[in-house]
C-alpha atoms as a PDB file:
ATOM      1  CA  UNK A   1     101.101  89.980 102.399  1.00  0.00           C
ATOM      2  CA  UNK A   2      99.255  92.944 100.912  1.00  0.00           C
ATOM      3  CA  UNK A   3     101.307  96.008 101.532  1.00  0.00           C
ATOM      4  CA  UNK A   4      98.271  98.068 102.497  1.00  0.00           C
ATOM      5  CA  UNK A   5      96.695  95.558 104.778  1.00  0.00           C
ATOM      6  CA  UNK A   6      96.271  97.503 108.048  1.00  0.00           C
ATOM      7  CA  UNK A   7      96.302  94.842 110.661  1.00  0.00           C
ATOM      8  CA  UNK A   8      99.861  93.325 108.864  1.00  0.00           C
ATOM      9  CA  UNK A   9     101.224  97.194 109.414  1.00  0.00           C
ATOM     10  CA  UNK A  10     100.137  98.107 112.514  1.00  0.00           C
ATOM     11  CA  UNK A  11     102.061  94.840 113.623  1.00  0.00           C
ATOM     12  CA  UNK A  12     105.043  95.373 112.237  1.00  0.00           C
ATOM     13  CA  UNK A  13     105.558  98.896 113.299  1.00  0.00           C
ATOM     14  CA  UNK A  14     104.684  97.582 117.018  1.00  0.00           C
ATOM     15  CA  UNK A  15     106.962  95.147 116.705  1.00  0.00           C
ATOM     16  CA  UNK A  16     109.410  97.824 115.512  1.00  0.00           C
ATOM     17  CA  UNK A  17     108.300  99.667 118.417  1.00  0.00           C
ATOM     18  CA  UNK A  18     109.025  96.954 121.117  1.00  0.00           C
ATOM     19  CA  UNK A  19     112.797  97.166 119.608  1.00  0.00           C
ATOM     20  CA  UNK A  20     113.064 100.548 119.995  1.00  0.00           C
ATOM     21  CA  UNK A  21     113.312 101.300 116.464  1.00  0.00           C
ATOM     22  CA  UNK A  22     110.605 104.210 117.267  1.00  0.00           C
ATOM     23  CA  UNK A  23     111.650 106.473 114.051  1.00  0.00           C
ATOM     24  CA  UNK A  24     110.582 103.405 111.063  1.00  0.00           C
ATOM     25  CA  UNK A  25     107.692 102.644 113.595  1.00  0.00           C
ATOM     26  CA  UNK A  26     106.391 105.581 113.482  1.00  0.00           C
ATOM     27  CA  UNK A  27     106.475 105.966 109.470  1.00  0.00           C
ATOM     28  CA  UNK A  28     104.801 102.720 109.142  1.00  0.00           C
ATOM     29  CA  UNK A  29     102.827 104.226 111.170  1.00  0.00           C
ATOM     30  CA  UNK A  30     101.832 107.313 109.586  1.00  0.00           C
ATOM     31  CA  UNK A  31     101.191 105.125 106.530  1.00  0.00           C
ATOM     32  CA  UNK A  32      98.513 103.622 107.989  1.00  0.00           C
ATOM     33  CA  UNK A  33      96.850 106.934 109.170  1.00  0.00           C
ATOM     34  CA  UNK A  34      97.070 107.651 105.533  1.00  0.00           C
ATOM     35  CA  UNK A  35      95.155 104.619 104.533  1.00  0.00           C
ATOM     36  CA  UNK A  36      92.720 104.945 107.314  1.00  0.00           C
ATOM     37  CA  UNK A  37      91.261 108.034 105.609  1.00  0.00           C
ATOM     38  CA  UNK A  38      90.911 106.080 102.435  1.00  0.00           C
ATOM     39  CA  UNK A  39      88.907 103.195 104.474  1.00  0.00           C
ATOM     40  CA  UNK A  40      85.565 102.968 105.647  1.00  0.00           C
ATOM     41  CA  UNK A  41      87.031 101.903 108.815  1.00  0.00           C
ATOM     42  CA  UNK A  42      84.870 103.142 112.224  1.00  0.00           C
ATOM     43  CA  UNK A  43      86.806 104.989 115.193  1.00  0.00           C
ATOM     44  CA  UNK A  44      86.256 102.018 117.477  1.00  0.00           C
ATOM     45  CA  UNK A  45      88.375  99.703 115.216  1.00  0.00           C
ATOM     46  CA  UNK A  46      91.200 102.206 115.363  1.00  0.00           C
ATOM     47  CA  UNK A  47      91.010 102.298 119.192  1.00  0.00           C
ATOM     48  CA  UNK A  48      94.665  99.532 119.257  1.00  0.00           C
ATOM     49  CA  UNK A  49      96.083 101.722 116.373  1.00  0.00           C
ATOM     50  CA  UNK A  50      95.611 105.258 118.174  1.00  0.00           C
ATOM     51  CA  UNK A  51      97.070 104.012 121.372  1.00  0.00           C
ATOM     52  CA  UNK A  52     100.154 101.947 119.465  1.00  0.00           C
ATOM     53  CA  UNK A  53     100.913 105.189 117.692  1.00  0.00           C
ATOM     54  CA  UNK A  54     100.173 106.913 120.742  1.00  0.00           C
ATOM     55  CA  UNK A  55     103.015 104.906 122.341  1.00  0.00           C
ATOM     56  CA  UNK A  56     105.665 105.612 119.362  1.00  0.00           C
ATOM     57  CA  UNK A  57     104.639 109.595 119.784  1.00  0.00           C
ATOM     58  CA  UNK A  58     105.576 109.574 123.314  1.00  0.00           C
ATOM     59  CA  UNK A  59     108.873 107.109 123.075  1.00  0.00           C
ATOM     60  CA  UNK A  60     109.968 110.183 120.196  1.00  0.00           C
ATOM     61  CA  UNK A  61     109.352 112.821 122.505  1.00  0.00           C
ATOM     62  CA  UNK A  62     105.917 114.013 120.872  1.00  0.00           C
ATOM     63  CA  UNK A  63     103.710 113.889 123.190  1.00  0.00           C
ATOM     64  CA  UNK A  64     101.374 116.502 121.757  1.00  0.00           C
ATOM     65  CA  UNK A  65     100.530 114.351 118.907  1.00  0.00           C
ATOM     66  CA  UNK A  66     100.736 111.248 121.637  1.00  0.00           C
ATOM     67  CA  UNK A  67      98.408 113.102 123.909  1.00  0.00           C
ATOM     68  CA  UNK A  68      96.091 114.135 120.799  1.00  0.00           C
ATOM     69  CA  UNK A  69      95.461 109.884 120.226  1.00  0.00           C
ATOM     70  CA  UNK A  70      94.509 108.947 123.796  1.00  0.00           C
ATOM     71  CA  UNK A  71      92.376 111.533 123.909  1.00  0.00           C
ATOM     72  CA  UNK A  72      90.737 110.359 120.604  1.00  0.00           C
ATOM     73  CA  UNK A  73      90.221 106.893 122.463  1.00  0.00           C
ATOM     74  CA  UNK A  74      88.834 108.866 125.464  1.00  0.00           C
ATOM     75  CA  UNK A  75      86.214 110.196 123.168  1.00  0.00           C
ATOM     76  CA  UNK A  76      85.391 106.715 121.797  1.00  0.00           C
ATOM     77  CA  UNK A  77      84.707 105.397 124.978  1.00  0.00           C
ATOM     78  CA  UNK A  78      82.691 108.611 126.252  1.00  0.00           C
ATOM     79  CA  UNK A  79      80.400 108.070 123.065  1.00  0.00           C
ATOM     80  CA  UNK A  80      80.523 104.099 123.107  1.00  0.00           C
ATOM     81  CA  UNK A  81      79.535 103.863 126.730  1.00  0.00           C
ATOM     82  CA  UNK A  82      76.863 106.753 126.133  1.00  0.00           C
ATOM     83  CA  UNK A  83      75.210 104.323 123.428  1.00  0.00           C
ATOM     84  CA  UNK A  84      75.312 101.499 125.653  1.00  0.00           C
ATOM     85  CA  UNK A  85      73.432 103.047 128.283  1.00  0.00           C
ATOM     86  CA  UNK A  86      70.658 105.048 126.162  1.00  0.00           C
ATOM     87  CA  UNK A  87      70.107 101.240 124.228  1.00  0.00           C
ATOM     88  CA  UNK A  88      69.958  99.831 128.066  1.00  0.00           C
ATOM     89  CA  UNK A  89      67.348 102.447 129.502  1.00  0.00           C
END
């Protein structure tokens, strides 16, 4: 498994996450924020990752930084749904 594969991390921490082990989820976590901004990656493939880290934010209490995520998916779909219905009319 390549260390830096996204996909492989983000599972990992959320299975970390569904054991309640939210303090090592949320550093794998962070990790792969890190190596999102060193990807070419689009905001609509990071739509699972915001709300999984989401998730770990609010199970540690932060839900600033929780709150900050959904409303980055929010956004997506605002702008996603916007396209759709300019390419439609």
């Amino acid at each position: 498994m390549d260390p830096n594969q996204i996909s492989c991390i983000d599972t990992y921490a959320w299975i970390l996450y569904l054991q309640k082990n939210y303090f090592l989820s949320n550093i794998y976590f962070d990790k792969i924020h890190r190596l999102l901004t060193d990807s070419s990656r689009n905001e609509v493939d990071c739509i699972v990752l915001y709300y999984h880290h989401g998730k770990v934010y609010f199970a540690l209490n932060m839900n600033t930084e929780a709150e900050e995520l959904w409303n980055r998916i929010i956004n997506i779909f605002k702008l996603f749904s916007k396209c759709i219905f300019t390419t439609i009319l």
